[in-house]
PDB file of N, CA and C in Angstrom:
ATOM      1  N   UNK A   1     134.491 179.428 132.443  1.00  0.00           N
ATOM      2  CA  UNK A   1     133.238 180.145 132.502  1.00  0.00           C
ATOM      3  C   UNK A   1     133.292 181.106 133.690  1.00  0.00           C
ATOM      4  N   UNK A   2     133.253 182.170 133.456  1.00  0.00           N
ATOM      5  CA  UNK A   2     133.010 183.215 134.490  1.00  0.00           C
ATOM      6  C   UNK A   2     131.365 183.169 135.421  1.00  0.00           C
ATOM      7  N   UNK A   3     131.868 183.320 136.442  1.00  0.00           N
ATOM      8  CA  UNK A   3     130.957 183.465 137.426  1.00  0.00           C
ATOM      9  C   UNK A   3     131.108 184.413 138.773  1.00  0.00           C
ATOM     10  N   UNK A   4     130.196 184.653 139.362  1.00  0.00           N
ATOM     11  CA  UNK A   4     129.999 185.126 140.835  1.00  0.00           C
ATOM     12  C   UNK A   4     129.395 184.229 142.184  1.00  0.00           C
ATOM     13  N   UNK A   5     129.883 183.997 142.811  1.00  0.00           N
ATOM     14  CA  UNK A   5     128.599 183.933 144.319  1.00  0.00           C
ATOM     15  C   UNK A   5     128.417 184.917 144.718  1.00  0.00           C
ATOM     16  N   UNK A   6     126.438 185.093 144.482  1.00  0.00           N
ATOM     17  CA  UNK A   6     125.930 185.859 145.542  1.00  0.00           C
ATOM     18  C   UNK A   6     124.963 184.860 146.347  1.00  0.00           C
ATOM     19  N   UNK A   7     125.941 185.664 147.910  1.00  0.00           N
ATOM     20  CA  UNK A   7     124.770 184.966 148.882  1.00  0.00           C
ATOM     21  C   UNK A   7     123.858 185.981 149.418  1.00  0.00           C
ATOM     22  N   UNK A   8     122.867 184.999 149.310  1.00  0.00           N
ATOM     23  CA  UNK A   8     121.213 186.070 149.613  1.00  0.00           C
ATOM     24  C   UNK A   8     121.201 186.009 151.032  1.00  0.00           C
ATOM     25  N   UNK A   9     120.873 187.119 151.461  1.00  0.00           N
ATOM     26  CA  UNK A   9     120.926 187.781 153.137  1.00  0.00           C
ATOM     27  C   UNK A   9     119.369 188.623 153.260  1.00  0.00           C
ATOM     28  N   UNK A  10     119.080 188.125 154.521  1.00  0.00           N
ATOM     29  CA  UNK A  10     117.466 188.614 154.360  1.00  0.00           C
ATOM     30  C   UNK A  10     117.615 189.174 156.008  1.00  0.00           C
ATOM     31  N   UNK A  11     116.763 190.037 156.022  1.00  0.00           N
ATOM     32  CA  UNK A  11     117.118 191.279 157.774  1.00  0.00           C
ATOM     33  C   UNK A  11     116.461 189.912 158.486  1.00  0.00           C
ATOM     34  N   UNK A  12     117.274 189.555 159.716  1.00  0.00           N
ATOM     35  CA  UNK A  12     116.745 189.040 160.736  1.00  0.00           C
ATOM     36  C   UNK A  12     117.520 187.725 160.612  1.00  0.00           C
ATOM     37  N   UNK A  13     117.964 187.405 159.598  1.00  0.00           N
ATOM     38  CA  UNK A  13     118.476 185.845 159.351  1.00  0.00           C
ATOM     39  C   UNK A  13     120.138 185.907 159.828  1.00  0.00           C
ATOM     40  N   UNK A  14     120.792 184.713 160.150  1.00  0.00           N
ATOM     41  CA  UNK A  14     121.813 184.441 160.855  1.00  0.00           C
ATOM     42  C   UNK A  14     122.950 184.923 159.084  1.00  0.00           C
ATOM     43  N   UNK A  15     124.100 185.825 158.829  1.00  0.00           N
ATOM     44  CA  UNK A  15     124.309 185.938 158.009  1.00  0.00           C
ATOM     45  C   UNK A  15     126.218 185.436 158.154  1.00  0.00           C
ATOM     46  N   UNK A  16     126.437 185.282 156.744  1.00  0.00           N
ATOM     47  CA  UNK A  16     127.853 184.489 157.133  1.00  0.00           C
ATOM     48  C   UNK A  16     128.962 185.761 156.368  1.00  0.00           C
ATOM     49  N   UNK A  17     130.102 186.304 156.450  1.00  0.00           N
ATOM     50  CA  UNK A  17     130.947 187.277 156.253  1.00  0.00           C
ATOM     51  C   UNK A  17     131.051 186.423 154.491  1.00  0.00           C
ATOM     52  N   UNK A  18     131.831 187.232 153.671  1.00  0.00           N
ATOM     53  CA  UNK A  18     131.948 186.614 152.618  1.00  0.00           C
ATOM     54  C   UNK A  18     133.044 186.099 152.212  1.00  0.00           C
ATOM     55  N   UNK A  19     134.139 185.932 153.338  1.00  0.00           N
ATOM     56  CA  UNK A  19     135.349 184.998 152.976  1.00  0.00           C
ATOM     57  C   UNK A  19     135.119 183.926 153.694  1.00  0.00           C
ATOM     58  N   UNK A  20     134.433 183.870 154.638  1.00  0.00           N
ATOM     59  CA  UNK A  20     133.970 182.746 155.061  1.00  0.00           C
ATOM     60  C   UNK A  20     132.842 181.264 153.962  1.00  0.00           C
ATOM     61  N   UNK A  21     132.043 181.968 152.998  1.00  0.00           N
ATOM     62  CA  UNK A  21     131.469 181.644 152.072  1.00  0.00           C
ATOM     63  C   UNK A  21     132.448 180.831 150.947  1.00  0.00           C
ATOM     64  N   UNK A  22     133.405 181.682 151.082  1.00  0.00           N
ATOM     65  CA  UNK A  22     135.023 181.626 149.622  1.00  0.00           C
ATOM     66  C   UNK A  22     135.132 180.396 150.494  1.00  0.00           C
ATOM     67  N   UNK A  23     135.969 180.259 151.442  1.00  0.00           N
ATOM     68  CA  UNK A  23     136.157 178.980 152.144  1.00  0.00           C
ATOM     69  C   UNK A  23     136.003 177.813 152.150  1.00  0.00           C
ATOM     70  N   UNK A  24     134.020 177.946 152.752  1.00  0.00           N
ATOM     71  CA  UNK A  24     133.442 176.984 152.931  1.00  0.00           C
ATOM     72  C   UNK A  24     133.022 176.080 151.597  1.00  0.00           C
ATOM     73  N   UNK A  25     133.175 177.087 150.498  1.00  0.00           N
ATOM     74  CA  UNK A  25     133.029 176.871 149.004  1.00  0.00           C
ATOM     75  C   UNK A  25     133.900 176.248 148.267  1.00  0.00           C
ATOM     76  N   UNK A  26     135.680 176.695 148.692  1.00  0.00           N
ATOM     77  CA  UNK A  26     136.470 176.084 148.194  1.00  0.00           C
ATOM     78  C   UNK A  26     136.461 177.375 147.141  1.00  0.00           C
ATOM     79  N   UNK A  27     135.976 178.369 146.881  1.00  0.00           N
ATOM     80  CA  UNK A  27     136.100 179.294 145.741  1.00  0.00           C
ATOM     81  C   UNK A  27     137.430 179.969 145.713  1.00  0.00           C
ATOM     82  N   UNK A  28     137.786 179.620 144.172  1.00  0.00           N
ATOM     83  CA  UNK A  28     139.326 180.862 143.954  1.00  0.00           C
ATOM     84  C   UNK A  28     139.061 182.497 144.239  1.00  0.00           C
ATOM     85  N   UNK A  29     140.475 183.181 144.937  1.00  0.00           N
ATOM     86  CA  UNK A  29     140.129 184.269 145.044  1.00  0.00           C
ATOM     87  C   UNK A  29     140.007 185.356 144.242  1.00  0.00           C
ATOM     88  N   UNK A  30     139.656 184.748 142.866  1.00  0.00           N
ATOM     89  CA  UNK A  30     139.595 185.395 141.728  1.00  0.00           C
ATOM     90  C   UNK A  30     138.220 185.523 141.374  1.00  0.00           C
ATOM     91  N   UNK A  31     137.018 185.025 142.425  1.00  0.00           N
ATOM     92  CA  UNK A  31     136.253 184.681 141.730  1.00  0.00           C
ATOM     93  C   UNK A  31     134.929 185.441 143.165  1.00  0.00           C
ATOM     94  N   UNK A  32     134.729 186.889 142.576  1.00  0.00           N
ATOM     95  CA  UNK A  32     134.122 187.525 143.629  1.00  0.00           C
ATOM     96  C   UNK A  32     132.907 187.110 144.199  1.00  0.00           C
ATOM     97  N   UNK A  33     132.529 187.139 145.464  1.00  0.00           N
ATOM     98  CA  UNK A  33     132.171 186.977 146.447  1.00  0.00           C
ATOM     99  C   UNK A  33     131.148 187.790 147.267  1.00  0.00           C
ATOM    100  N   UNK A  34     130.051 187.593 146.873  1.00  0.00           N
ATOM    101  CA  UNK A  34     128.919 189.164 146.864  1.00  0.00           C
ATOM    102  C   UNK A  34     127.878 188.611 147.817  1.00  0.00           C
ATOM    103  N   UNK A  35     127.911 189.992 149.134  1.00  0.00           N
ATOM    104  CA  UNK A  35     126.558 189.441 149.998  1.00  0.00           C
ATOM    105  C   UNK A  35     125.443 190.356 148.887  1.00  0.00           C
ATOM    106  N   UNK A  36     124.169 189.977 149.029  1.00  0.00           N
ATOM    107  CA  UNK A  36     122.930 190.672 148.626  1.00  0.00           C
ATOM    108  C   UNK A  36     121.788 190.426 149.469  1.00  0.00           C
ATOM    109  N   UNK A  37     120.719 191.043 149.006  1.00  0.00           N
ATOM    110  CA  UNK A  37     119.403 190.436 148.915  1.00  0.00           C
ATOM    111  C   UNK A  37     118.402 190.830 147.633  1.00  0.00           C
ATOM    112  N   UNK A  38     117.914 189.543 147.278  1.00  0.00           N
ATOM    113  CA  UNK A  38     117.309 189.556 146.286  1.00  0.00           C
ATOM    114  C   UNK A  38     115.916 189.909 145.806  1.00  0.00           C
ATOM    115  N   UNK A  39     115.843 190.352 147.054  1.00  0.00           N
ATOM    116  CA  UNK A  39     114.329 191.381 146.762  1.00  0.00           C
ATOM    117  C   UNK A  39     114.260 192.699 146.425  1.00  0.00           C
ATOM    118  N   UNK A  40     115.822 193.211 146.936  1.00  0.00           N
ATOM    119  CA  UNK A  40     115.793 194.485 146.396  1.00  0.00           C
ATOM    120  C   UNK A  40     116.861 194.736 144.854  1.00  0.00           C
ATOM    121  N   UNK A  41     116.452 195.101 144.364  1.00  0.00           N
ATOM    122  CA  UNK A  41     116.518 195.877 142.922  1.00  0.00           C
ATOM    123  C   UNK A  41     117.595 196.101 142.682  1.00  0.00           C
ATOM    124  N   UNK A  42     118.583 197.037 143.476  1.00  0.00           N
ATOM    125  CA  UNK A  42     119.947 197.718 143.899  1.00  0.00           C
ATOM    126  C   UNK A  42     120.910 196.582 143.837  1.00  0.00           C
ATOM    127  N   UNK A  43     120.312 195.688 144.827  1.00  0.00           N
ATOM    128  CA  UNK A  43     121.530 194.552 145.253  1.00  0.00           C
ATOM    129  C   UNK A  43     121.310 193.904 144.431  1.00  0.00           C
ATOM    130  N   UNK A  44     120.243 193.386 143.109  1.00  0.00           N
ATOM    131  CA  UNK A  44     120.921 192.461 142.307  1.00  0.00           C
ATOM    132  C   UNK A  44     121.284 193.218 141.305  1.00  0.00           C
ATOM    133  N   UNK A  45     120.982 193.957 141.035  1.00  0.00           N
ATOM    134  CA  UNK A  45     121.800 194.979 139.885  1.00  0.00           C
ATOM    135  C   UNK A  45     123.233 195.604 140.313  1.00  0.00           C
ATOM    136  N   UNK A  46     123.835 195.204 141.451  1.00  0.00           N
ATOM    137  CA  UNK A  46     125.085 195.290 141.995  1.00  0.00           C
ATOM    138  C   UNK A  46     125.509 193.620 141.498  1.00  0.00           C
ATOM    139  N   UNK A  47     125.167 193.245 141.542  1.00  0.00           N
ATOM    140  CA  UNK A  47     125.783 191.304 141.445  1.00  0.00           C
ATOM    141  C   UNK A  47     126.103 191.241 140.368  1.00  0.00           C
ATOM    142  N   UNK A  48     125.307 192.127 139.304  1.00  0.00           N
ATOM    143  CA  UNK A  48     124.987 191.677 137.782  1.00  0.00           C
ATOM    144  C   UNK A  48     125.736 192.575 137.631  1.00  0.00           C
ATOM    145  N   UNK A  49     126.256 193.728 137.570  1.00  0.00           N
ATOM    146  CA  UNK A  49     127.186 194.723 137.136  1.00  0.00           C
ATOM    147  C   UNK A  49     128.332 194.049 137.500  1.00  0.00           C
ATOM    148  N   UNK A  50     128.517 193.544 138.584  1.00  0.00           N
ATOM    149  CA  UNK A  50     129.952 192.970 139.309  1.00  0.00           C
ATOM    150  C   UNK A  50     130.543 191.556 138.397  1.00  0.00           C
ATOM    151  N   UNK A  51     129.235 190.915 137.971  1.00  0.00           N
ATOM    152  CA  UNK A  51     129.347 189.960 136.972  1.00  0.00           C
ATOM    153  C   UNK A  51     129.691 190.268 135.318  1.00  0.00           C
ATOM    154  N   UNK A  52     129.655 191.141 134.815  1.00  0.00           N
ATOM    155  CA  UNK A  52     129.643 191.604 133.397  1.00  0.00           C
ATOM    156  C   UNK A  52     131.013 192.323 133.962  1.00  0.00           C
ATOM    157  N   UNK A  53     131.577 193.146 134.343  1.00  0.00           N
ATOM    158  CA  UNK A  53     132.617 193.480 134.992  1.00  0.00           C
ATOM    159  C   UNK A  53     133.221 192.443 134.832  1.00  0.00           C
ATOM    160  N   UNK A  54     133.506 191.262 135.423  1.00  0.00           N
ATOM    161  CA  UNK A  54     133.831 190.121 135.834  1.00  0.00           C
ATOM    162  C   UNK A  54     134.700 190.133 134.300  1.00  0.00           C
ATOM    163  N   UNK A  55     133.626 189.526 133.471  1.00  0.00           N
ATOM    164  CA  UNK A  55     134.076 189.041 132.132  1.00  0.00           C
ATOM    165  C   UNK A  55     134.431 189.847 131.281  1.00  0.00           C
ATOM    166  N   UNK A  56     134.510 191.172 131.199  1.00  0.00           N
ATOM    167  CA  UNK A  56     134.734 192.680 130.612  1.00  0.00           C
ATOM    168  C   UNK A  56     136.283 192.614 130.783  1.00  0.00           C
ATOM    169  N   UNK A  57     136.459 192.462 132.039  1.00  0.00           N
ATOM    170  CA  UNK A  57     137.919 192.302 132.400  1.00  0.00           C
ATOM    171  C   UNK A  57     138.984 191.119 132.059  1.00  0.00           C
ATOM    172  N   UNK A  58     138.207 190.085 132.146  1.00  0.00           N
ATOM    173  CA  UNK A  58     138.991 188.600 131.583  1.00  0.00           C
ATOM    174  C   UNK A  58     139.432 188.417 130.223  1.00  0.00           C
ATOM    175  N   UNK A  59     137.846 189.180 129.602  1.00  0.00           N
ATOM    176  CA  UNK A  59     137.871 189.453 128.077  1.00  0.00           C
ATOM    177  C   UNK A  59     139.036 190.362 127.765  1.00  0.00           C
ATOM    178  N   UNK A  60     139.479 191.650 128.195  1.00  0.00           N
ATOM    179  CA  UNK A  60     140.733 192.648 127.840  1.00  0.00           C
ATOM    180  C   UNK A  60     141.377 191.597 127.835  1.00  0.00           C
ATOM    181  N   UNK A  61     141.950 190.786 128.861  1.00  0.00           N
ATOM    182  CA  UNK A  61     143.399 190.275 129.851  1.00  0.00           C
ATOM    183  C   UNK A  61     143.376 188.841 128.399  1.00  0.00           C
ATOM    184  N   UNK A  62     142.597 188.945 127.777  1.00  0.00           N
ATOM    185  CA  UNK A  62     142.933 187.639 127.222  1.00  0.00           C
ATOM    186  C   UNK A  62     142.723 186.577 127.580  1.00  0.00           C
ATOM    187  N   UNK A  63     142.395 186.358 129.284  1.00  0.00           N
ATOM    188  CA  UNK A  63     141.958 184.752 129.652  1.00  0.00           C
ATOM    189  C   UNK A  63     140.925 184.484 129.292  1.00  0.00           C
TER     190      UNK A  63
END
């Protein structure tokens, strides 16, 4: 099953780099890694493009 992490980042809050996230997650590096915030519009319609992408591409490759 294809997926993404997005971690939600809000102005003022302590924020973590996003290989640090891959890490602490244990996530393959196949499996992208998206800061956002989810109040704005832009950044989840960046997650969700990055996600359909995701499987657009797996889908060609045959996996």
């Amino acid at each position: 099953m294809p997926f993404v992490v997005a971690v939600n980042c809000f102005d003022g809050q302590r924020t973590h780099r996003a290989e640090d996230v891959r890490v602490a997650l244990d996530v393959a590096d196949g499996v992208p890694v998206l800061l956002c915030d989810a109040r704005e519009r832009e950044s989840v319609k960046e997650v969700v493009v990055e996600l359909v992408s995701l499987v657009l591409r797996l889908e060609l490759s045959g996996t």
